[in-house]
PDB file of N, CA and C in Angstrom:
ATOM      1  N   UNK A   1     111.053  19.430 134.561  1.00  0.00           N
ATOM      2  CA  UNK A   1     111.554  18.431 133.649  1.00  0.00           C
ATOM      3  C   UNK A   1     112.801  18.959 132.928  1.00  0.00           C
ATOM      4  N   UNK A   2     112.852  20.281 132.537  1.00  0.00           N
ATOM      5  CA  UNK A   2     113.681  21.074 132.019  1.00  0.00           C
ATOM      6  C   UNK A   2     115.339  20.622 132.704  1.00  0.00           C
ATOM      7  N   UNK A   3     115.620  21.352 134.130  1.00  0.00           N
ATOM      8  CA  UNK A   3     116.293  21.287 134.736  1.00  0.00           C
ATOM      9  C   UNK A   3     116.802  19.300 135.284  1.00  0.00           C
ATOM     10  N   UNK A   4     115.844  18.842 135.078  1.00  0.00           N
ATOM     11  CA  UNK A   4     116.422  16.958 135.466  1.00  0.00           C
ATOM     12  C   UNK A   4     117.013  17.035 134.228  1.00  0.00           C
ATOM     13  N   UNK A   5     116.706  17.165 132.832  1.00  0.00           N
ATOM     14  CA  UNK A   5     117.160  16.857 131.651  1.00  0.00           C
ATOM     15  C   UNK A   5     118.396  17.723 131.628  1.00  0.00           C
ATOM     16  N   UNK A   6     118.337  18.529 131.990  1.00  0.00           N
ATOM     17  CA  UNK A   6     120.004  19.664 131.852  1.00  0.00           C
ATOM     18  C   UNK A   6     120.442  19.030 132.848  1.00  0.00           C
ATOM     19  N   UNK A   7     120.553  18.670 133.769  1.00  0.00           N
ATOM     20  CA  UNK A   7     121.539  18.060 135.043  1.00  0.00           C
ATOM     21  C   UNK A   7     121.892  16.971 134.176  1.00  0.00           C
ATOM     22  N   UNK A   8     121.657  15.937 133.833  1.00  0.00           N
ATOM     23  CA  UNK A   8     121.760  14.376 132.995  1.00  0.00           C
ATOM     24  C   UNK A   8     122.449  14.569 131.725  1.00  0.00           C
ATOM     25  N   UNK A   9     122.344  15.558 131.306  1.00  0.00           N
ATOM     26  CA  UNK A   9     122.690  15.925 129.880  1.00  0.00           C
ATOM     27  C   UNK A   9     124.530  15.316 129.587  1.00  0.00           C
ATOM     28  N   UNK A  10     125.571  16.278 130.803  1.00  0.00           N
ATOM     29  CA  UNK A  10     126.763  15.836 130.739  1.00  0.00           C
ATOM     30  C   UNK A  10     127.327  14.676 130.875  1.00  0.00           C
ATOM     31  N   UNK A  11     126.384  13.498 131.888  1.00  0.00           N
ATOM     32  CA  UNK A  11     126.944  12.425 132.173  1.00  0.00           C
ATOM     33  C   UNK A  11     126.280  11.324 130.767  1.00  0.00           C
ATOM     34  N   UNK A  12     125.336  11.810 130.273  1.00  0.00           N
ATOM     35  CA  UNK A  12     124.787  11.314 128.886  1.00  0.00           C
ATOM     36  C   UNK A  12     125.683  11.656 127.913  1.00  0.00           C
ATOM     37  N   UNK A  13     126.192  12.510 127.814  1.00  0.00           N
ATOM     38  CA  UNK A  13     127.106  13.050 127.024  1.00  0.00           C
ATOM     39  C   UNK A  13     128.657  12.310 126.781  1.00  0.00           C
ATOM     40  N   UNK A  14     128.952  12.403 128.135  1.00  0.00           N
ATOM     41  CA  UNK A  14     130.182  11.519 128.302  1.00  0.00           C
ATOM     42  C   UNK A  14     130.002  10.298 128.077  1.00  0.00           C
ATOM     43  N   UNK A  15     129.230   9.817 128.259  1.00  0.00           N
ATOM     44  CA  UNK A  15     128.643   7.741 127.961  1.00  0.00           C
ATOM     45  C   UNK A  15     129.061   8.039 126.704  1.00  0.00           C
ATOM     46  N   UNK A  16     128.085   8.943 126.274  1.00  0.00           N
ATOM     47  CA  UNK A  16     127.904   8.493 124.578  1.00  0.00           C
ATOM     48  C   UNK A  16     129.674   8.603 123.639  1.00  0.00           C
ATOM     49  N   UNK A  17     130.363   9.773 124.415  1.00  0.00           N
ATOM     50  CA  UNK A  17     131.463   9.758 124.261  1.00  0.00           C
ATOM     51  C   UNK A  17     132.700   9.325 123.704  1.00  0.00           C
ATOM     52  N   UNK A  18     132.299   8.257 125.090  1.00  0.00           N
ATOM     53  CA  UNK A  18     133.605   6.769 126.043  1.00  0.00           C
ATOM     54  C   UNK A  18     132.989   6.209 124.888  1.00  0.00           C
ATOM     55  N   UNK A  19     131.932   6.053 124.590  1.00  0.00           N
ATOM     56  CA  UNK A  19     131.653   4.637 123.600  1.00  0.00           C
ATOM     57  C   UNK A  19     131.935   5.218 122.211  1.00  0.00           C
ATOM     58  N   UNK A  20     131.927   6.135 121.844  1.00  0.00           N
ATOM     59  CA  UNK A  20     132.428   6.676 120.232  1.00  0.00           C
ATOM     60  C   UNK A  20     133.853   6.449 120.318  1.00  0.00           C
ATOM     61  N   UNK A  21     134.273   7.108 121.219  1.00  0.00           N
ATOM     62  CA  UNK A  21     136.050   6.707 121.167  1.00  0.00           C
ATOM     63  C   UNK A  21     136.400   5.151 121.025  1.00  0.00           C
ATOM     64  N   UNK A  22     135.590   4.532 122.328  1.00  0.00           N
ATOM     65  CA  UNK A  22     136.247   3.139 122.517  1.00  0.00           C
ATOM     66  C   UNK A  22     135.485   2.405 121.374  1.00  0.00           C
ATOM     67  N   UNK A  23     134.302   2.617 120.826  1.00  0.00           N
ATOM     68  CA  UNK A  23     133.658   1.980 119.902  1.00  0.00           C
ATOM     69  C   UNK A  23     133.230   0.479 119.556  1.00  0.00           C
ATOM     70  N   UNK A  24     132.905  -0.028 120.882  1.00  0.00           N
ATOM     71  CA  UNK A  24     133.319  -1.692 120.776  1.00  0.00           C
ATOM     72  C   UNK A  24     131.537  -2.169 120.581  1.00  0.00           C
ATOM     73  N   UNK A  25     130.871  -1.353 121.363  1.00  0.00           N
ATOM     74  CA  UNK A  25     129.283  -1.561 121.012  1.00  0.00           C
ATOM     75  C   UNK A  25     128.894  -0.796 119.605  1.00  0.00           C
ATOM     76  N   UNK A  26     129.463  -0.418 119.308  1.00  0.00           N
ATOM     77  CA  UNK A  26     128.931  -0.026 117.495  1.00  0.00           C
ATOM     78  C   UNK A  26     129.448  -1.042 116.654  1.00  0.00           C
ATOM     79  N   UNK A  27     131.268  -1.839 117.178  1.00  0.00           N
ATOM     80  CA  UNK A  27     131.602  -2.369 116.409  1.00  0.00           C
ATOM     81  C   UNK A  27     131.007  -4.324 116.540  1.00  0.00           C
ATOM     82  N   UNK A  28     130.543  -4.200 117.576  1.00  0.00           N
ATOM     83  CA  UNK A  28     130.043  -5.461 117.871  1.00  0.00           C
ATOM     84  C   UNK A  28     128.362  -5.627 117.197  1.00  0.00           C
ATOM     85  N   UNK A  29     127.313  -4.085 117.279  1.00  0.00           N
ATOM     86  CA  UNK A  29     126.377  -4.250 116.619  1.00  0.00           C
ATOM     87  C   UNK A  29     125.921  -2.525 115.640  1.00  0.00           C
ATOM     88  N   UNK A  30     126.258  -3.088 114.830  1.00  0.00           N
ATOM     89  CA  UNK A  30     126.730  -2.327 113.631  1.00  0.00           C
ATOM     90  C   UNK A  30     124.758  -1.416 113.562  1.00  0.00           C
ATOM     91  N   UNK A  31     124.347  -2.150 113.668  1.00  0.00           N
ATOM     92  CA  UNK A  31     122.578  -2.279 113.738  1.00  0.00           C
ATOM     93  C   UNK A  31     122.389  -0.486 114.643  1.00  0.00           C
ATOM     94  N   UNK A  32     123.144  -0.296 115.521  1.00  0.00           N
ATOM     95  CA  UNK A  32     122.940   0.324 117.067  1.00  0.00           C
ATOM     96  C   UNK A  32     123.398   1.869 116.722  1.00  0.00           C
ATOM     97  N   UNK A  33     123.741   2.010 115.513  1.00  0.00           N
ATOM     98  CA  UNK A  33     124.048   3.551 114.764  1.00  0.00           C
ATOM     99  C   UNK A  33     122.581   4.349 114.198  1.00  0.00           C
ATOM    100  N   UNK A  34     121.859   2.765 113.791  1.00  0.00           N
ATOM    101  CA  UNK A  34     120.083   3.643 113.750  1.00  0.00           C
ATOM    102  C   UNK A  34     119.540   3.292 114.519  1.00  0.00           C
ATOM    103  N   UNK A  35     119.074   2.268 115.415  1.00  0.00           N
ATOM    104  CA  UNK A  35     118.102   2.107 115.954  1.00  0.00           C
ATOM    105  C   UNK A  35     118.488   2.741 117.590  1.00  0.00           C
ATOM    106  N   UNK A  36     119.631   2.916 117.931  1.00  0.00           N
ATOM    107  CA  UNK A  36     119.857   3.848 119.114  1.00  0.00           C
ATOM    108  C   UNK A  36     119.383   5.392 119.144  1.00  0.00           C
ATOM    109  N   UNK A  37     119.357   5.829 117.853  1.00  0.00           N
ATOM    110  CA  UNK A  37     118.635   7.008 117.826  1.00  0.00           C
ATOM    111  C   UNK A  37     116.698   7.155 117.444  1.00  0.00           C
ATOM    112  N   UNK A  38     116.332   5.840 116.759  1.00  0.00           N
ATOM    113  CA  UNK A  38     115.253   5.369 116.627  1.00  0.00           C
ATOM    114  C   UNK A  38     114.343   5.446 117.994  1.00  0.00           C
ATOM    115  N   UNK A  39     115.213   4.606 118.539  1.00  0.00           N
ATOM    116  CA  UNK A  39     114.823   4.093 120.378  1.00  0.00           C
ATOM    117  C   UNK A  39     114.828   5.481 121.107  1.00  0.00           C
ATOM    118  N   UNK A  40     115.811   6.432 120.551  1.00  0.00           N
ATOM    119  CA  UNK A  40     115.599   7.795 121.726  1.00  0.00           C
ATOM    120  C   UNK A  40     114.446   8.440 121.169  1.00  0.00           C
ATOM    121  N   UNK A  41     113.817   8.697 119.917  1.00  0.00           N
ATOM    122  CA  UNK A  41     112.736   9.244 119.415  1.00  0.00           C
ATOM    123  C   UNK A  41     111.745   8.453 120.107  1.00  0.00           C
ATOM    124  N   UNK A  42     111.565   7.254 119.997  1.00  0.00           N
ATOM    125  CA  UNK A  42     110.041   7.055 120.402  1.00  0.00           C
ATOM    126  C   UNK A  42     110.425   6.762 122.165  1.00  0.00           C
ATOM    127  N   UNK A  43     111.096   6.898 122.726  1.00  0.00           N
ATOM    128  CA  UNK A  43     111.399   6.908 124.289  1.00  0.00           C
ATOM    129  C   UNK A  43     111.013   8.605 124.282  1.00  0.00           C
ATOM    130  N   UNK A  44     111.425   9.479 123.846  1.00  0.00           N
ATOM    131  CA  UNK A  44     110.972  10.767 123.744  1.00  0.00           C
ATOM    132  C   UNK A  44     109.523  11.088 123.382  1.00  0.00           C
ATOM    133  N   UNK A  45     108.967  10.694 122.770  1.00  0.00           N
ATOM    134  CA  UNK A  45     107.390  10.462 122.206  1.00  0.00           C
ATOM    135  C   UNK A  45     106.434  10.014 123.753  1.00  0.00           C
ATOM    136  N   UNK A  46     107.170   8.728 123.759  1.00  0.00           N
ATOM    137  CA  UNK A  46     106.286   8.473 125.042  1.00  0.00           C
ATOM    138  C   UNK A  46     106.376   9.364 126.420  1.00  0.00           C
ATOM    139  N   UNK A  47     107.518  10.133 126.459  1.00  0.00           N
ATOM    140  CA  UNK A  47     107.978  11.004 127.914  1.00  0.00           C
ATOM    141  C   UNK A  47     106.719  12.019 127.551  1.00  0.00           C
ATOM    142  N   UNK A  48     106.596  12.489 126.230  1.00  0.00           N
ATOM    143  CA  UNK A  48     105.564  13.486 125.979  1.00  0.00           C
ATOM    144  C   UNK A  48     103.946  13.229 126.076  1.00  0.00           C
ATOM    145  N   UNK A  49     103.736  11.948 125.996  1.00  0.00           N
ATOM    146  CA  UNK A  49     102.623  11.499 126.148  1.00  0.00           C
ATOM    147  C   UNK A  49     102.490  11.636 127.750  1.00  0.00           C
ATOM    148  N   UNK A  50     103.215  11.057 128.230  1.00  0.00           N
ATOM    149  CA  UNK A  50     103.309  10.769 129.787  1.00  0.00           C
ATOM    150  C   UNK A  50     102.859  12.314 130.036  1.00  0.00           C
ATOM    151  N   UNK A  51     103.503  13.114 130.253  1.00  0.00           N
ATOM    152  CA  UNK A  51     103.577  14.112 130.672  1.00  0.00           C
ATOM    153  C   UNK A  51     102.528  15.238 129.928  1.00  0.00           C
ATOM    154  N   UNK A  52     101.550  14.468 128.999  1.00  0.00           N
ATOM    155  CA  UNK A  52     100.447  14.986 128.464  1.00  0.00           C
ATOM    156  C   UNK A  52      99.459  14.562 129.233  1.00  0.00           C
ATOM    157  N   UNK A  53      99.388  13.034 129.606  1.00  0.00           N
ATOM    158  CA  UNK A  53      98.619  12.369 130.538  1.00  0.00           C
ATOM    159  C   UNK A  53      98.279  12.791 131.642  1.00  0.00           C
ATOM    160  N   UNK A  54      99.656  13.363 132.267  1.00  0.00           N
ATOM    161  CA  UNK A  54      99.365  13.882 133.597  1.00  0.00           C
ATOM    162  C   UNK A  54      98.742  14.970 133.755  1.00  0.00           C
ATOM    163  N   UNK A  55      99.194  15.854 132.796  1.00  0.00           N
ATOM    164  CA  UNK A  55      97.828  16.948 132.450  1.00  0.00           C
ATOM    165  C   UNK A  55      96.143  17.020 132.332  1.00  0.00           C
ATOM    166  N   UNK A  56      96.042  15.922 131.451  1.00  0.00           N
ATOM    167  CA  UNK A  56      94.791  15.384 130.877  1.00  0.00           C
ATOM    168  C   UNK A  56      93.711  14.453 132.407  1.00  0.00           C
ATOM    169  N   UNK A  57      94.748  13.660 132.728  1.00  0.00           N
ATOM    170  CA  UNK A  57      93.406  12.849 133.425  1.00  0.00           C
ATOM    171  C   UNK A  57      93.668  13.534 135.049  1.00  0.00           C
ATOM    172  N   UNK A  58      92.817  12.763 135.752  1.00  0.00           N
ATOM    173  CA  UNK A  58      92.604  13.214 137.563  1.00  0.00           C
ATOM    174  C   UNK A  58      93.897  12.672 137.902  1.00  0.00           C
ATOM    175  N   UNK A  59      94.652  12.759 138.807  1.00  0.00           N
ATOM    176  CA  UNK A  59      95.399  12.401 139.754  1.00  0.00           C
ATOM    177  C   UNK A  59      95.550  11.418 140.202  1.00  0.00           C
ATOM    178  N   UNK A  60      93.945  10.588 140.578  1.00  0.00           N
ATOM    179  CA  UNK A  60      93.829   9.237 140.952  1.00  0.00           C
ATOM    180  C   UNK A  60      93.732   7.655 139.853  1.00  0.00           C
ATOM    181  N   UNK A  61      93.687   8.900 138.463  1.00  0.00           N
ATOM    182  CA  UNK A  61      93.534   7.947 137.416  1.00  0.00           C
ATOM    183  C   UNK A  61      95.136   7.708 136.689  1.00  0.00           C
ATOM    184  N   UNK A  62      95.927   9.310 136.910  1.00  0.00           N
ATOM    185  CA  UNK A  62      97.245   8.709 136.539  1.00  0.00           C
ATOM    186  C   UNK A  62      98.030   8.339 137.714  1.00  0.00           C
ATOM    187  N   UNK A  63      97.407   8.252 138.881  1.00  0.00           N
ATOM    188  CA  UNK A  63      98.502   7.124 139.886  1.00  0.00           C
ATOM    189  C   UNK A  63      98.172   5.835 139.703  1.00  0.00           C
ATOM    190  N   UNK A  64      97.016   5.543 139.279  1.00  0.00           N
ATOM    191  CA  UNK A  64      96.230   4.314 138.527  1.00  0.00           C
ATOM    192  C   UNK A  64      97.533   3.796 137.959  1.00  0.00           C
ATOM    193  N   UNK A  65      97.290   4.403 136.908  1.00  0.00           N
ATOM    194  CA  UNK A  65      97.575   3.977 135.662  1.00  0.00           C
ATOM    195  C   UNK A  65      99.146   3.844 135.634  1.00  0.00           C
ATOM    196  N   UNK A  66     100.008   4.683 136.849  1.00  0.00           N
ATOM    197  CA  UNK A  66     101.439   4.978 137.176  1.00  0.00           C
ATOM    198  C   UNK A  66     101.952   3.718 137.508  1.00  0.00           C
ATOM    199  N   UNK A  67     100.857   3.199 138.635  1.00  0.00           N
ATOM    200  CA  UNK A  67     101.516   1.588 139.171  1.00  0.00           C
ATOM    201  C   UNK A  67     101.276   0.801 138.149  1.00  0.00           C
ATOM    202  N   UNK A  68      99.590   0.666 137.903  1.00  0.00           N
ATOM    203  CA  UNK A  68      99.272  -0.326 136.724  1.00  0.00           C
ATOM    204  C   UNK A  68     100.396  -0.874 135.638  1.00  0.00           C
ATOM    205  N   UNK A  69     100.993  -0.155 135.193  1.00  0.00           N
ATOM    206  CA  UNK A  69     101.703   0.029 133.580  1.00  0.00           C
ATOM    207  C   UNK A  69     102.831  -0.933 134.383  1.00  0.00           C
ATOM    208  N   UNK A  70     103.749  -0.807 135.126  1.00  0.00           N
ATOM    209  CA  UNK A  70     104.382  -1.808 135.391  1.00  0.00           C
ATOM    210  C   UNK A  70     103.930  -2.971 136.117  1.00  0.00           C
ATOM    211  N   UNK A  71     103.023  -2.973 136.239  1.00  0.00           N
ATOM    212  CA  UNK A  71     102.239  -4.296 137.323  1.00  0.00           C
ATOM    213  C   UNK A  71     102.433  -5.381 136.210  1.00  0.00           C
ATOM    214  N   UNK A  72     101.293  -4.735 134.739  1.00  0.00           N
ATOM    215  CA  UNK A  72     100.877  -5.380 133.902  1.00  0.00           C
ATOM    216  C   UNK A  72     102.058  -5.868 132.625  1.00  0.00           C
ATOM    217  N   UNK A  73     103.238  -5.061 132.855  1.00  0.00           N
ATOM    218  CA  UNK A  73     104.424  -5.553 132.067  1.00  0.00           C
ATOM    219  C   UNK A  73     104.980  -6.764 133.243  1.00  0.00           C
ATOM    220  N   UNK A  74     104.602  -7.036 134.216  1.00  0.00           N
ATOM    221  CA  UNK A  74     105.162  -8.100 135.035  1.00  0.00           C
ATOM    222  C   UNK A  74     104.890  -9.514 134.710  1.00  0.00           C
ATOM    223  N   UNK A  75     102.688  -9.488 134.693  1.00  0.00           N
ATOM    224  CA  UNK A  75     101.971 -10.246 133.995  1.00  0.00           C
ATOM    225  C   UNK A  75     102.537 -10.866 132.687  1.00  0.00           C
ATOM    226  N   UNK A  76     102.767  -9.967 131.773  1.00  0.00           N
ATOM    227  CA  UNK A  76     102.826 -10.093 130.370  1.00  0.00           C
ATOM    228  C   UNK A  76     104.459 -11.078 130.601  1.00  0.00           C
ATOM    229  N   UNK A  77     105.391 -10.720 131.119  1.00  0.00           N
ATOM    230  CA  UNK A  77     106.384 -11.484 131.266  1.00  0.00           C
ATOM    231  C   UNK A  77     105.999 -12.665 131.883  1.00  0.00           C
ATOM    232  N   UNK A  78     105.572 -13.083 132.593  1.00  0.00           N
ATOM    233  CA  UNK A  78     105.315 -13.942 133.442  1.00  0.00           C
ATOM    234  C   UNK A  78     104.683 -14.935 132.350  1.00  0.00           C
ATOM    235  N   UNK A  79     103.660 -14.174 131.135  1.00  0.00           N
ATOM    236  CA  UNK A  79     102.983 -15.135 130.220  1.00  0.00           C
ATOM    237  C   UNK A  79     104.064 -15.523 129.136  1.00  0.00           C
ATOM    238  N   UNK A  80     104.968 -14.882 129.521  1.00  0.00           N
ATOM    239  CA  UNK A  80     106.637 -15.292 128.342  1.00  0.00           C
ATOM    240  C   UNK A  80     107.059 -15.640 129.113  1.00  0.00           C
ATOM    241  N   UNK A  81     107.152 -16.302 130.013  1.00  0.00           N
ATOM    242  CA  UNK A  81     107.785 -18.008 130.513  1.00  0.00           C
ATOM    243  C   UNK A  81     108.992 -17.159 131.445  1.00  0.00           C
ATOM    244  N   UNK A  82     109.401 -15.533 131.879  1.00  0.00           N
ATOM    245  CA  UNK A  82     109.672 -15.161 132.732  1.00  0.00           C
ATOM    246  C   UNK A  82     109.382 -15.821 134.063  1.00  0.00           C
ATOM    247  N   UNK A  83     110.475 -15.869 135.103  1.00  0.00           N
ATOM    248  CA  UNK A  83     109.798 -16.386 136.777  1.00  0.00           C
ATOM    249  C   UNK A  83     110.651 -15.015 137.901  1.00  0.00           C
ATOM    250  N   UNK A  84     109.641 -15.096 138.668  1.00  0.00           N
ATOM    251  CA  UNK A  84     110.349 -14.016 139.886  1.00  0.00           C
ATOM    252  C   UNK A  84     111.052 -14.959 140.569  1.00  0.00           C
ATOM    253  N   UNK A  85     112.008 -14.566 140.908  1.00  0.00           N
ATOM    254  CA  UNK A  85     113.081 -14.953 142.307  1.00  0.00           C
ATOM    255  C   UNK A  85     112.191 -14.536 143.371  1.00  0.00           C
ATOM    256  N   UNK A  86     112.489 -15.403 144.566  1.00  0.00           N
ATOM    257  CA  UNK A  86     111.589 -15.367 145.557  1.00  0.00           C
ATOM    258  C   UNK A  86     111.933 -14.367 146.727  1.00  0.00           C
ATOM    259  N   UNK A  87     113.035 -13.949 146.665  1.00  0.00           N
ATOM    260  CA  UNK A  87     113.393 -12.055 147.207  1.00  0.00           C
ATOM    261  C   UNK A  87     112.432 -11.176 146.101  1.00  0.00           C
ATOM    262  N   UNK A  88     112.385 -11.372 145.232  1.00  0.00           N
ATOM    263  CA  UNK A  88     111.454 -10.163 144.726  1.00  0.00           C
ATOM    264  C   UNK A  88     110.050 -10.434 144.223  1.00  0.00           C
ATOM    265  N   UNK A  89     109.801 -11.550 145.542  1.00  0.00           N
ATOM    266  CA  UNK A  89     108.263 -11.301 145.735  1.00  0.00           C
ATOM    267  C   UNK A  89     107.493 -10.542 146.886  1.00  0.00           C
ATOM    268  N   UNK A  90     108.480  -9.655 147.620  1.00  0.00           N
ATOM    269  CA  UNK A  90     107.765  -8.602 148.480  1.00  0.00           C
ATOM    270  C   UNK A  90     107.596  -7.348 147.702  1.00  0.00           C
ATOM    271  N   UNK A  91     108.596  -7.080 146.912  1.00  0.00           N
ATOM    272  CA  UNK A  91     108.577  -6.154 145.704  1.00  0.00           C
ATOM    273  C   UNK A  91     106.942  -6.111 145.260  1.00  0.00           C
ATOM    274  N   UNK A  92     106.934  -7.117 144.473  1.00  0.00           N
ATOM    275  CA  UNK A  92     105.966  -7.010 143.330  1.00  0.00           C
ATOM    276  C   UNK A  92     104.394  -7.528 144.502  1.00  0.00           C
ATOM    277  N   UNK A  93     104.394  -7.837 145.800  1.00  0.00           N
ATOM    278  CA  UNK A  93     103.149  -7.671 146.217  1.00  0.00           C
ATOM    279  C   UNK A  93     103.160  -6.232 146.908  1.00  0.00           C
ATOM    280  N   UNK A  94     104.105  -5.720 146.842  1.00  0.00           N
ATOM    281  CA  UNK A  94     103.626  -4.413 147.447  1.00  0.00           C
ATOM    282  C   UNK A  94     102.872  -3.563 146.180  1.00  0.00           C
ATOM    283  N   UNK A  95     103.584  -4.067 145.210  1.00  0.00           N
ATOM    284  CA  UNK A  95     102.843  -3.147 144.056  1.00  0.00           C
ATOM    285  C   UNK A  95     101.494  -3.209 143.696  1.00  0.00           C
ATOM    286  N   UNK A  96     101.487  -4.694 143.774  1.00  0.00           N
ATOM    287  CA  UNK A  96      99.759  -5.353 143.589  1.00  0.00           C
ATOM    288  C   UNK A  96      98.770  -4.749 144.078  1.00  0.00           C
ATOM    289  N   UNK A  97      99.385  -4.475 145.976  1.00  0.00           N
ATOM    290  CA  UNK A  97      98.623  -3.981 146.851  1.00  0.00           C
ATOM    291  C   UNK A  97      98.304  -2.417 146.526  1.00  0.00           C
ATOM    292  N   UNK A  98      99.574  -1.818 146.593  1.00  0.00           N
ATOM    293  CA  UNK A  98      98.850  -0.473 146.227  1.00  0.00           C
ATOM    294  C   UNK A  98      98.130  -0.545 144.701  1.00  0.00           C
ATOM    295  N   UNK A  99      98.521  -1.101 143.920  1.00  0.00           N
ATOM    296  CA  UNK A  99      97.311  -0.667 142.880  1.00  0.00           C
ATOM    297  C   UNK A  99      96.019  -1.634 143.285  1.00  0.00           C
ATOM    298  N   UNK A 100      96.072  -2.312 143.955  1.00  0.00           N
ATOM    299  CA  UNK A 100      94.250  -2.618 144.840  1.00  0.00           C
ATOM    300  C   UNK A 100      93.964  -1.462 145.570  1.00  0.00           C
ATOM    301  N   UNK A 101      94.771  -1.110 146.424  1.00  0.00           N
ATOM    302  CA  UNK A 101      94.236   0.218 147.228  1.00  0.00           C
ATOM    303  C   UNK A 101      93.487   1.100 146.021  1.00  0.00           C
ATOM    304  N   UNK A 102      94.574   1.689 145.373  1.00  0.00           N
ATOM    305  CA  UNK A 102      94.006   2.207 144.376  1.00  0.00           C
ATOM    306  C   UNK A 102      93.124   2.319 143.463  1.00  0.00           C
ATOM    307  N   UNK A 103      92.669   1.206 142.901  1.00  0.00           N
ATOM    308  CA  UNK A 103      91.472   0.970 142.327  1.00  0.00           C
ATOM    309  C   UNK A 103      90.086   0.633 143.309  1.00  0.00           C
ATOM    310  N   UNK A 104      90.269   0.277 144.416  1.00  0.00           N
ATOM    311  CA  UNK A 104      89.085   0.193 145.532  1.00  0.00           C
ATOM    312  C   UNK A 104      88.728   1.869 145.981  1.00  0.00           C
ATOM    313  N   UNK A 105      89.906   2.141 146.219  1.00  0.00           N
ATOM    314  CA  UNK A 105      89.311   3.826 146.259  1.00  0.00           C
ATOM    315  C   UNK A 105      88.984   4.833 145.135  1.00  0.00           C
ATOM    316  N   UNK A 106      89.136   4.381 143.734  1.00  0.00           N
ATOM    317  CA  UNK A 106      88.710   4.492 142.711  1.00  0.00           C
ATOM    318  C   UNK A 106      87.061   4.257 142.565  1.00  0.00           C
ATOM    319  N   UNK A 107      86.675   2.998 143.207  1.00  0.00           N
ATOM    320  CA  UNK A 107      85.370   2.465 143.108  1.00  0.00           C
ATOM    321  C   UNK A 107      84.920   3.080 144.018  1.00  0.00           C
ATOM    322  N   UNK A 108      85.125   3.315 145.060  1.00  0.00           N
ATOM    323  CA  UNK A 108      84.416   3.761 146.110  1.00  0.00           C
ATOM    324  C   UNK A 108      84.357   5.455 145.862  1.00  0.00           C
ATOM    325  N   UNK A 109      84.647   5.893 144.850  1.00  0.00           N
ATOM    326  CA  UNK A 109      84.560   7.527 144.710  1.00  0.00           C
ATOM    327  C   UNK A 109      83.313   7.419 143.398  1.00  0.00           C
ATOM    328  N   UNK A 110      83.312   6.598 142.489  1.00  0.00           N
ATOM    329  CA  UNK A 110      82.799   6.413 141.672  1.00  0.00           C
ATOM    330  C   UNK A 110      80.905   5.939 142.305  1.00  0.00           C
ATOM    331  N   UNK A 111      81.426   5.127 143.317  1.00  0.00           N
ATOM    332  CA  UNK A 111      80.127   4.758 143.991  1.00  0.00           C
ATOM    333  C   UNK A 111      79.288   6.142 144.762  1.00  0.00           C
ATOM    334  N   UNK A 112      80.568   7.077 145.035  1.00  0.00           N
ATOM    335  CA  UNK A 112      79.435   7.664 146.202  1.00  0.00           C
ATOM    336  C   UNK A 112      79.111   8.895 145.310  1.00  0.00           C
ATOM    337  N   UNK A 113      79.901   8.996 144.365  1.00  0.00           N
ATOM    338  CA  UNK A 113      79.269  10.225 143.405  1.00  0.00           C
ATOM    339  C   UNK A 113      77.966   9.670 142.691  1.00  0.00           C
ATOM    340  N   UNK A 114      77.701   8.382 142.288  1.00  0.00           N
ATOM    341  CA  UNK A 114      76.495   7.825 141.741  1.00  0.00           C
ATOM    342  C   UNK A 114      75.289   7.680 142.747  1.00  0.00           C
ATOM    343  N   UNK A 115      75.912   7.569 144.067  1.00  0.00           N
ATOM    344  CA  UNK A 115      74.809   8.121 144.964  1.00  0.00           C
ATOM    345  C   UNK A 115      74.293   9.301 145.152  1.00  0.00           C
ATOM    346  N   UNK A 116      75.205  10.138 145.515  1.00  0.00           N
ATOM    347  CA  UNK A 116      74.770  11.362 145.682  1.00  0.00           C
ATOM    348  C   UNK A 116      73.851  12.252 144.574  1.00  0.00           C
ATOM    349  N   UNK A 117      74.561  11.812 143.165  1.00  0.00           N
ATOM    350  CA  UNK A 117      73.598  11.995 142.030  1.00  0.00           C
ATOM    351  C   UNK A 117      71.971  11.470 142.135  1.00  0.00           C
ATOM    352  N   UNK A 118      71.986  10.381 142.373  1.00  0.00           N
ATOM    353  CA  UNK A 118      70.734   9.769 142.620  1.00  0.00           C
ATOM    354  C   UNK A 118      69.939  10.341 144.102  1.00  0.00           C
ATOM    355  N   UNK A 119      70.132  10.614 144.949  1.00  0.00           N
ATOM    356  CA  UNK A 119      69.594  11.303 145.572  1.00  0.00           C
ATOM    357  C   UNK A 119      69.051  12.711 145.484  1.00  0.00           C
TER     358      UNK A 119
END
């Protein structure tokens, strides 16, 4: 993680830059001097969680949970009056599908360990 974040660092650097010099998005939202650094703290918070997560649970629960999280921000749009374009409905059933794969082989590990216990 170290080394992705040091590679990104210069071309982050330069953005932030071009836009201090040219200044037209600070001067258009005056707002974007705190909450751009607001937004990198808790975008940073969550990278740490993430990457606490992956520590913490099985493998099969954070690939779960890897597809899930955007499946279910799709849903949630969709209930805010969002619509997919009909090119990016092979997209979003491939995703569906693997997180069915995923949770069926979830159940089916869950099932045969409750057997084997019981036996």
């Amino acid at each position: 993680m170290f080394w992705e974040l040091l590679t990104v660092l210069p071309l982050a650097a330069a953005v932030l830059g071009i836009e201090i010099a040219n200044g037209s998005a600070f001067a258009e939202h005056p707002t974007l001097r705190w909450t751009a650094p607001l937004f990198a703290l808790f975008a940073a918070f969550a990278l740490l969680l993430y990457i606490l997560a992956s520590k913490l649970l099985t493998m099969s629960l954070f690939g779960l949970l890897s597809y899930a999280e955007p499946a279910l921000l799709v849903v949630a749009s969709l209930l805010l009056g969002e619509t997919i374009a009909t090119g990016e409905w092979p997209t979003y059933i491939a995703i569906w599908t693997a997180v069915a794969i995923l949770v069926l082989g979830g159940l089916g590990e869950v099932l045969r360990a409750r057997r084997t216990r019981l036996d």
